[in-house]
Protein backbone atom coordinates (compact mmCIF):
# COMPACT_ATOMS: atom_id res chain seq x y z
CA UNK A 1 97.90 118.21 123.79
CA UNK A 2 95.99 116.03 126.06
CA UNK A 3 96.05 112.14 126.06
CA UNK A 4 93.57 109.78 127.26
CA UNK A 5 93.44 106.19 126.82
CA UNK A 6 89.72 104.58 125.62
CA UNK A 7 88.68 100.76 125.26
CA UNK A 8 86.30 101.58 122.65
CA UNK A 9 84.55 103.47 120.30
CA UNK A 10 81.65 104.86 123.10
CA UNK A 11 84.23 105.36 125.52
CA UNK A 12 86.04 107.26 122.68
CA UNK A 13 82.81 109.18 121.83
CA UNK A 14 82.27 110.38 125.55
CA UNK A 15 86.24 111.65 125.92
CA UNK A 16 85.69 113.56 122.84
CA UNK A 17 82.51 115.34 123.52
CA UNK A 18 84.14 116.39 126.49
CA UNK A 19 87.08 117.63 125.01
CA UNK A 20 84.98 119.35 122.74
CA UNK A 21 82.35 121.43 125.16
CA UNK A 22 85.62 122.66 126.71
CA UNK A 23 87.25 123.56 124.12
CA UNK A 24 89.89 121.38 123.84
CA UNK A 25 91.59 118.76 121.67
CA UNK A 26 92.28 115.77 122.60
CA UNK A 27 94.40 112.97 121.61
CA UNK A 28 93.38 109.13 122.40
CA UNK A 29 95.50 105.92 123.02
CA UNK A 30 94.20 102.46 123.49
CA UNK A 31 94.30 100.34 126.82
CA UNK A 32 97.80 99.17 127.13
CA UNK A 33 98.76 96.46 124.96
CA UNK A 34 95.77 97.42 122.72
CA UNK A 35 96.74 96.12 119.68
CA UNK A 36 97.07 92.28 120.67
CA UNK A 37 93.46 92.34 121.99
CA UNK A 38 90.98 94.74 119.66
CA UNK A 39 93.77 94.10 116.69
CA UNK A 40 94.98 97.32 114.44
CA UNK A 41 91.93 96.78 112.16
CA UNK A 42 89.83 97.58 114.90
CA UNK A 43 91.36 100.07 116.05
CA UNK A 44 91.94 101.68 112.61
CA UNK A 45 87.64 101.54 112.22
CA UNK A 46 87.14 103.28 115.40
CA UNK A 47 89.63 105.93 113.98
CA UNK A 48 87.72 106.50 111.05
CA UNK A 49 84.44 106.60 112.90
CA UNK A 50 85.39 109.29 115.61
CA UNK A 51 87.81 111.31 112.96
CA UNK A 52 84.55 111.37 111.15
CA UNK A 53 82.19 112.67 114.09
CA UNK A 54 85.10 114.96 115.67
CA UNK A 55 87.29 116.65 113.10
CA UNK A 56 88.65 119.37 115.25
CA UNK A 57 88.52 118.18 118.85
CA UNK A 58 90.54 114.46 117.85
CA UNK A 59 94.26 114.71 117.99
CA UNK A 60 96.67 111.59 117.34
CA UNK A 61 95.16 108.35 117.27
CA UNK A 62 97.64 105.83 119.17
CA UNK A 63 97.27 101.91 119.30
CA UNK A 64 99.55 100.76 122.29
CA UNK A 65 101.63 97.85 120.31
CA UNK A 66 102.93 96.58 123.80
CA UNK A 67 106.74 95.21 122.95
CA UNK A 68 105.54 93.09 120.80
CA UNK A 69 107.40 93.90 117.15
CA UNK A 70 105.55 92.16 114.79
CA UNK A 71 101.86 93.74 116.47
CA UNK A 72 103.76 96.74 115.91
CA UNK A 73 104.55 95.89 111.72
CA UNK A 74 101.40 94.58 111.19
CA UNK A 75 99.45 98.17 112.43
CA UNK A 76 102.28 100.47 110.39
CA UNK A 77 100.94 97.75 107.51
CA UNK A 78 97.20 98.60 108.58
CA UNK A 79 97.96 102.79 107.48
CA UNK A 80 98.12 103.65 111.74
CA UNK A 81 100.01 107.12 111.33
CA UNK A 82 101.16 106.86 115.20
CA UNK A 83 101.48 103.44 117.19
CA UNK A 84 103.01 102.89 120.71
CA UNK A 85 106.33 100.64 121.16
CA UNK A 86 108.30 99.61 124.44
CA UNK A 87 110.14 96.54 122.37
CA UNK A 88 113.25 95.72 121.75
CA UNK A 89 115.46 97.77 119.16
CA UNK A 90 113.33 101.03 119.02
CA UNK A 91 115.76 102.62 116.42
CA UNK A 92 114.64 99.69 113.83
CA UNK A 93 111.13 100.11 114.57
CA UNK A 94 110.91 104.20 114.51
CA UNK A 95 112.96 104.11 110.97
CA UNK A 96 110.04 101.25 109.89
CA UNK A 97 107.45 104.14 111.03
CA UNK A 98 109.15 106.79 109.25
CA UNK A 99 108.75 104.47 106.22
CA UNK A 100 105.25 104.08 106.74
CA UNK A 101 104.51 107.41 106.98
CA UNK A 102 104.01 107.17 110.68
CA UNK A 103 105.38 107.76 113.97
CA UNK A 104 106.30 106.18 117.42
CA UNK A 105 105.07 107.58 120.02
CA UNK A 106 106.02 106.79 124.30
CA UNK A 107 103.81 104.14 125.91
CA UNK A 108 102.06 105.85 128.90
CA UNK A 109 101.80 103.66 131.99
């Protein structure tokens, strides 16, 4: 499945529209390091909105948690089912996921 990264809910909404008149699904990611600006919260409310408008075109919903490990804690905390992590001791962090309920997925560059 496709990835794209958005900075926001419109940006999100134009991606998806997209995706959809071809066809496609698509999953989104936020701007790196997207979860120590817009916060997990926010990110989590622009999930809900776009899950809402595009049920079958929106994949995985990733907030880029930068290597930042508590960022990364406090959106597993928030209900995010997949969050982005290039910290230190991955192993810890994917087993706190699978707690959670959630995942780790790669950071994209």
């Amino acid at each position: 499945m496709e990835r794209a990264r958005i900075n926001g809910l419109e940006d999100g909404r134009r991606k998806l529209a997209a995706a959809k008149a071809a066809g496609t699904r698509l999953s989104l990611e936020s701007l790196e390091d997207g979860a120590l600006s817009g916060g997990a919260e926010w990110f989590a409310a622009i999930e809900r909105a776009l899950r809402a408008e595009f049920p079958d075109t929106l994949g995985e919903m990733i907030l880029d948690c930068g290597d930042c490990p508590g960022t990364a804690l406090g959106a597993l905390r928030t209900g995010l089912k997949t969050i982005a992590y290039s910290g230190p001791e991955r192993a810890r962090m994917e087993d706190a996921a699978a707690t959670s309920g959630a995942k780790l997925a790669e950071a994209r560059s």
